[in-house]
C-alpha atoms as a PDB file:
ATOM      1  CA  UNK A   1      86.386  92.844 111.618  1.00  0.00           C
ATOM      2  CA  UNK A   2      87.262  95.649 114.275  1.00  0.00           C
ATOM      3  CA  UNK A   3      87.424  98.631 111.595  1.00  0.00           C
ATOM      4  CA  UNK A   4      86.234 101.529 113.290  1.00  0.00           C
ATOM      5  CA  UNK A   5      87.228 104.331 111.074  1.00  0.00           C
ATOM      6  CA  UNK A   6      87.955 104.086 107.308  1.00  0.00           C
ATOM      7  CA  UNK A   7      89.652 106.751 105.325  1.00  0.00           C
ATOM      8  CA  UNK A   8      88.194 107.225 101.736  1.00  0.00           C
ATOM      9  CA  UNK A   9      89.986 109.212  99.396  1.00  0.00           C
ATOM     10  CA  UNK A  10      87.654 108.835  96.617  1.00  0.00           C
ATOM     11  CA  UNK A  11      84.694 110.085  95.180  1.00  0.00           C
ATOM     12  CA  UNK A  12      81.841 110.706  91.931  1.00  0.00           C
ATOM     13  CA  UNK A  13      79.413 113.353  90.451  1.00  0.00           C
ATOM     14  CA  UNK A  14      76.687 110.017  90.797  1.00  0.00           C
ATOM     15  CA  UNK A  15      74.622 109.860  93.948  1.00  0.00           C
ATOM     16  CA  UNK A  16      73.477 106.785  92.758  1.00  0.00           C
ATOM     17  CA  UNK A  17      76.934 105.158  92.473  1.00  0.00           C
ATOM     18  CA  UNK A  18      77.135 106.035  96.740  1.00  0.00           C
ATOM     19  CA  UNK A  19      73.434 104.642  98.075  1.00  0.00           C
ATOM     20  CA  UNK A  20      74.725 101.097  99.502  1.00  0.00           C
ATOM     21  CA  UNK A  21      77.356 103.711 100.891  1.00  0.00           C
ATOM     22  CA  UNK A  22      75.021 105.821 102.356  1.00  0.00           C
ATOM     23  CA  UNK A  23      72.541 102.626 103.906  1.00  0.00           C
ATOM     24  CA  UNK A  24      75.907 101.146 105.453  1.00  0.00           C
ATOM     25  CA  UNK A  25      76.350 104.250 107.246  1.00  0.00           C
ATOM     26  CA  UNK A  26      73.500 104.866 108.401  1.00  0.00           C
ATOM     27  CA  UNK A  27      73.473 101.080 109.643  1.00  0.00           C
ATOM     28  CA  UNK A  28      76.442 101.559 111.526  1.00  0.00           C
ATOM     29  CA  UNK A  29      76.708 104.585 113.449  1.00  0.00           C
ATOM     30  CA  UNK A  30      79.434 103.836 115.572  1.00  0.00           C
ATOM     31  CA  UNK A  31      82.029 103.515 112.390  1.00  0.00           C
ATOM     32  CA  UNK A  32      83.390 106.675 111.267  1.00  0.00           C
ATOM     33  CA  UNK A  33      84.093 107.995 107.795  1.00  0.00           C
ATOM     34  CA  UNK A  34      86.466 110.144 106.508  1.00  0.00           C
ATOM     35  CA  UNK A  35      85.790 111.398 103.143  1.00  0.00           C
ATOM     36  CA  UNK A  36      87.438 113.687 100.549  1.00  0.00           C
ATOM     37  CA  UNK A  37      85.250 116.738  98.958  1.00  0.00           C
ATOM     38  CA  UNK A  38      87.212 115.994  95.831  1.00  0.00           C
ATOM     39  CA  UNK A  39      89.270 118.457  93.661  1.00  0.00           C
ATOM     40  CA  UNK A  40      86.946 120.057  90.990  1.00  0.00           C
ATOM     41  CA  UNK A  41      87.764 123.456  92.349  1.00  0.00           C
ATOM     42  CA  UNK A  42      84.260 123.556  93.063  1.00  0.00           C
ATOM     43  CA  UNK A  43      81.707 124.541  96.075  1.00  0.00           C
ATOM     44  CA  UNK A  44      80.170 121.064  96.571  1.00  0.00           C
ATOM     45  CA  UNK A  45      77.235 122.681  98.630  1.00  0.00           C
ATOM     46  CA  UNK A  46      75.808 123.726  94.878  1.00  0.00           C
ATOM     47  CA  UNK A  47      77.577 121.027  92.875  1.00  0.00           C
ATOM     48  CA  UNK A  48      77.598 117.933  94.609  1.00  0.00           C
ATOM     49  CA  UNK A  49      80.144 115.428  95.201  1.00  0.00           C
ATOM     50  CA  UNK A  50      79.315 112.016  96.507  1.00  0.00           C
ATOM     51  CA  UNK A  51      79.808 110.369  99.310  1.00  0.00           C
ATOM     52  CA  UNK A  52      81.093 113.940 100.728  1.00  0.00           C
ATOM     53  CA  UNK A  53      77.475 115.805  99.792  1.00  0.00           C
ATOM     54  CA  UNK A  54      75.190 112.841 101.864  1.00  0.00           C
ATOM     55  CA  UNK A  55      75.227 114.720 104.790  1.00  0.00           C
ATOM     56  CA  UNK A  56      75.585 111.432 107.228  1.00  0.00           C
ATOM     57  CA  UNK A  57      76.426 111.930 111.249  1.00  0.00           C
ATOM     58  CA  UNK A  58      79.411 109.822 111.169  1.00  0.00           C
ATOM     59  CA  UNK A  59      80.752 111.139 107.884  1.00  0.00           C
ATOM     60  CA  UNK A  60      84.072 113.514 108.112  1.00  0.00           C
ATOM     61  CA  UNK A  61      84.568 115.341 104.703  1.00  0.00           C
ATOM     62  CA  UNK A  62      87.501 117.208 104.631  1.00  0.00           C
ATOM     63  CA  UNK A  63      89.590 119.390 102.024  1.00  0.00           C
ATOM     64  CA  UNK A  64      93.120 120.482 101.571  1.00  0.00           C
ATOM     65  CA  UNK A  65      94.093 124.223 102.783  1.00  0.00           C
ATOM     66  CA  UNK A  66      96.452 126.403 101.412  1.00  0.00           C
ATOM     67  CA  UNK A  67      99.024 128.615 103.676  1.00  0.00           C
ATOM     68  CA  UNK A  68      96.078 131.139 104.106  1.00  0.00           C
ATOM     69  CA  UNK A  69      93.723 129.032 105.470  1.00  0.00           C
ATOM     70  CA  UNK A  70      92.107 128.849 102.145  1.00  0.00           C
ATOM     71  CA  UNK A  71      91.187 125.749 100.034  1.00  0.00           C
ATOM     72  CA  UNK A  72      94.353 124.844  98.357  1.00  0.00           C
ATOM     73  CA  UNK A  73      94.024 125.162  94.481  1.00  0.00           C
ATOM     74  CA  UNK A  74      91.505 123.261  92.751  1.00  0.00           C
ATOM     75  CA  UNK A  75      90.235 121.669  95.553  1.00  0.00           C
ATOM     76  CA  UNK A  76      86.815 121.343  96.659  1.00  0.00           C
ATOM     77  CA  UNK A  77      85.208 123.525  99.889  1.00  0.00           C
ATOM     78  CA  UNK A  78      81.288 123.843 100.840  1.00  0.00           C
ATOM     79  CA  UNK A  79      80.416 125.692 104.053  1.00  0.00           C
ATOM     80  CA  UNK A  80      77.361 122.748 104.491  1.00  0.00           C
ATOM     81  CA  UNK A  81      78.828 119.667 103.421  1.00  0.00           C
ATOM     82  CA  UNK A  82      82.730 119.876 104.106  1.00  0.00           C
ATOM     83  CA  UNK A  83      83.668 119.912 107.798  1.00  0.00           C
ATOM     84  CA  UNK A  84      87.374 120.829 107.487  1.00  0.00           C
ATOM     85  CA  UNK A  85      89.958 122.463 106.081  1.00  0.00           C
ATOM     86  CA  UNK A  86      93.361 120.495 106.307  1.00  0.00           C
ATOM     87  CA  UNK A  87      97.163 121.418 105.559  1.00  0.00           C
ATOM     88  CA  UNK A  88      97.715 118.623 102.943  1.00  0.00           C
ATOM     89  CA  UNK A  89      99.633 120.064 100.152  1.00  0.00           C
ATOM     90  CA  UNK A  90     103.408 119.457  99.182  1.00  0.00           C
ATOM     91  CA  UNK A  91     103.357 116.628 101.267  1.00  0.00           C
ATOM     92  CA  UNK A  92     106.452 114.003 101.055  1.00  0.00           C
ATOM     93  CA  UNK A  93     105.589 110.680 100.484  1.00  0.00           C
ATOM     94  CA  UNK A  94     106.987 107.585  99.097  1.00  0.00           C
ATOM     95  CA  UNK A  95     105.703 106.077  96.243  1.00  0.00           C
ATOM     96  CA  UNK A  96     104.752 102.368  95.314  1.00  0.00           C
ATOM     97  CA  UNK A  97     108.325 102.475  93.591  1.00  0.00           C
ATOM     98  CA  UNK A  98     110.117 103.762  96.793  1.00  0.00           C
ATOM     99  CA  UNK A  99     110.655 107.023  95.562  1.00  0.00           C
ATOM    100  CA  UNK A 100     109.863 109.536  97.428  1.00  0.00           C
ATOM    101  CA  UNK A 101     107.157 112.290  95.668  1.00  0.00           C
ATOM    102  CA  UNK A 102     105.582 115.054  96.992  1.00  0.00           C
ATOM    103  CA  UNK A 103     101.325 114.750  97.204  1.00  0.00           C
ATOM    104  CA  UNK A 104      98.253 117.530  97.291  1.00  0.00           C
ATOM    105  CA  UNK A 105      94.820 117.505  97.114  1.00  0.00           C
ATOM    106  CA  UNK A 106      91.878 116.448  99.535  1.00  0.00           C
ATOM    107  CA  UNK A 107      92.665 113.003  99.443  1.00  0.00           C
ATOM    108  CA  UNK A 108      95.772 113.417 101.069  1.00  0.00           C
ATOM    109  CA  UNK A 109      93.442 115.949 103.888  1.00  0.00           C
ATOM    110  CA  UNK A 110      91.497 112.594 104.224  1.00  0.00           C
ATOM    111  CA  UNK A 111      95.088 110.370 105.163  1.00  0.00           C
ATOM    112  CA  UNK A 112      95.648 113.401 108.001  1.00  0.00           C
ATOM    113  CA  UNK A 113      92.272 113.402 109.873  1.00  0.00           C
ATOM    114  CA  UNK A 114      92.480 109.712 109.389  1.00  0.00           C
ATOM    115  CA  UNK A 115      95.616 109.496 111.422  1.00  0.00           C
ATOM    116  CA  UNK A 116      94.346 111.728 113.824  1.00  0.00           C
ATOM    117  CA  UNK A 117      91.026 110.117 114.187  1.00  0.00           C
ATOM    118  CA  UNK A 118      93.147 106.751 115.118  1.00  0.00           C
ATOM    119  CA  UNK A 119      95.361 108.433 117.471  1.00  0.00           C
ATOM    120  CA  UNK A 120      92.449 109.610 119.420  1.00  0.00           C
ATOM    121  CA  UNK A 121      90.729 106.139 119.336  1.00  0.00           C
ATOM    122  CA  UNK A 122      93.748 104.625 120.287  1.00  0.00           C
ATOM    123  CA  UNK A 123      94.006 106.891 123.672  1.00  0.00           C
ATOM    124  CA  UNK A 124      89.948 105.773 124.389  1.00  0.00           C
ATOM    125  CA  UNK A 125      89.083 102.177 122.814  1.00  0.00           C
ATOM    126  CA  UNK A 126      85.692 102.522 124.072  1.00  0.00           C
ATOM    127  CA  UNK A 127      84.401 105.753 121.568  1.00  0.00           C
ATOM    128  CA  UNK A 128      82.651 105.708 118.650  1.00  0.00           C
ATOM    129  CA  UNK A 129      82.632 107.825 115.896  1.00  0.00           C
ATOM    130  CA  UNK A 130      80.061 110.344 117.919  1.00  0.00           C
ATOM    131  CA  UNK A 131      82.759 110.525 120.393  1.00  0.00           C
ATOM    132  CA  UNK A 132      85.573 111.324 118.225  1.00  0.00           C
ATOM    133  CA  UNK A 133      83.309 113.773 116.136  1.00  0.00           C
ATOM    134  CA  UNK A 134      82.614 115.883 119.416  1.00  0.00           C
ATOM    135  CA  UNK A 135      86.420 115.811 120.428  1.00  0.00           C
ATOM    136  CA  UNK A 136      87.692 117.068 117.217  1.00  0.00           C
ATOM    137  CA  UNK A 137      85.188 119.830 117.147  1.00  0.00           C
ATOM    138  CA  UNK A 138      86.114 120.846 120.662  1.00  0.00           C
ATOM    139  CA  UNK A 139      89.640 120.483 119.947  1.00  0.00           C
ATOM    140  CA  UNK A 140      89.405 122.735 116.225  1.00  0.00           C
ATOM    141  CA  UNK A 141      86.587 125.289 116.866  1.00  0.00           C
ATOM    142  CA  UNK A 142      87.328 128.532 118.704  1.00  0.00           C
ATOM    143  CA  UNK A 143      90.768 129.518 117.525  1.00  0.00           C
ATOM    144  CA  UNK A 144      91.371 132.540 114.955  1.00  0.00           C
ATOM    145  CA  UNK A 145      92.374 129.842 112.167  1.00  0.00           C
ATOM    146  CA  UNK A 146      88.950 128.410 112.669  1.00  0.00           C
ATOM    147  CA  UNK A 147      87.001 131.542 111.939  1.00  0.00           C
ATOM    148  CA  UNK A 148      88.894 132.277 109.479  1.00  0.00           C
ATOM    149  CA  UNK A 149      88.223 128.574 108.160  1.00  0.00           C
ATOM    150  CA  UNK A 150      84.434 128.923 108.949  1.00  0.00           C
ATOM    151  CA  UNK A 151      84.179 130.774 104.978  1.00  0.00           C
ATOM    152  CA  UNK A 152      84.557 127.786 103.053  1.00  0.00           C
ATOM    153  CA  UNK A 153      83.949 124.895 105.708  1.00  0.00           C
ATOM    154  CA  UNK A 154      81.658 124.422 108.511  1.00  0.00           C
ATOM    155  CA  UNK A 155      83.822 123.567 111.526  1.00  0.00           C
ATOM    156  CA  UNK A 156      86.922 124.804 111.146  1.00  0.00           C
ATOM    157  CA  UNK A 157      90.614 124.343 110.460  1.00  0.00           C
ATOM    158  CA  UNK A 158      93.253 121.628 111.954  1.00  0.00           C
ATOM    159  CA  UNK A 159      96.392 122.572 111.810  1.00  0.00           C
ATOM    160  CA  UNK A 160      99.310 120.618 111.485  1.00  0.00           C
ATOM    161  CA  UNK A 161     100.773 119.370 114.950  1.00  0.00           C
ATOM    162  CA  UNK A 162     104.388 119.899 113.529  1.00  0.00           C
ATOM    163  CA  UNK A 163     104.048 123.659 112.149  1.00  0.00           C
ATOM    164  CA  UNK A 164     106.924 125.558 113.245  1.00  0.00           C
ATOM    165  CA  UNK A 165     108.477 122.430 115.149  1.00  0.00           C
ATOM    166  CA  UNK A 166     112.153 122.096 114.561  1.00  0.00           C
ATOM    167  CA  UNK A 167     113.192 119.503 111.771  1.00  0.00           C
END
């Protein structure tokens, strides 16, 4: 159907629950994932999360940062499994209702990279999700953020395009 990246803010404890997951992936490379490491408040390198703790090539996992270029409050990090850390707390949205709500967590990390992910396929129809992959990490790895980052996740931190813009 043309879907080359899917967002999935969504998760389990059960690595059972994520196997068909895991075989689609691995079936089709060239689709990318973007997955949330979940908000447990946990280090998923020691206590897994699933699909974020498969370890799969064109699998994003991502988590919510804080102002410090921390993980935000109760939300998930792992210096193995979770590849970045994301400004995606206090975030206006509108609701189903129409009212609009503010939003946290690593799911809404996962709605970010997502957007960014499509962005960059957009400029260059012909990558896959090896291509993107590569991009972002050249884009998000040497800057001070990043090292800073490189504590809880292992490649970095991607900072939102709109910090200190005017409103």
């Amino acid at each position: 159907h043309q879907v080359t990246i899917l967002g999935m803010p969504l998760g389990s404890n059960r690595a059972h629950e994520w196997q068909a997951f895991a075989q689609a992936a691995r079936n089709n490379p060239e689709l990318l994932f973007i997955v949330s490491a979940g908000n447990n408040g946990r280090d998923i390198d020691n206590e897994p999360v699933y699909p974020a703790s498969l370890n799969l090539d064109n699998v994003l996992v991502v988590t919510s940062a804080d102002d410090f270029v921390r993980p935000a409050e109760r939300t998930n990090w792992g210096k193995i499994a979770v590849d970045y850390l994301i400004p995606a707390e206090r975030i206006a949205l509108i609701d189903y209702s129409g009212e609009e709500v503010e939003a946290s967590g690593s799911s809404y990390a996962v709605s970010r990279l997502t957007a960014l992910a499509a962005k960059l396929k957009m400029a260059h129809r012909q990558w896959g999700a090896a291509d993107i992959v590569a991009e972002l990490r050249r884009r998000f790895g040497n800057d001070r953020a990043t090292t800073r980052a490189l504590n809880w996740v292992s490649s970095g931190y991607i900072a939102d395009p709109l910090a200190g813009a005017p409103i």
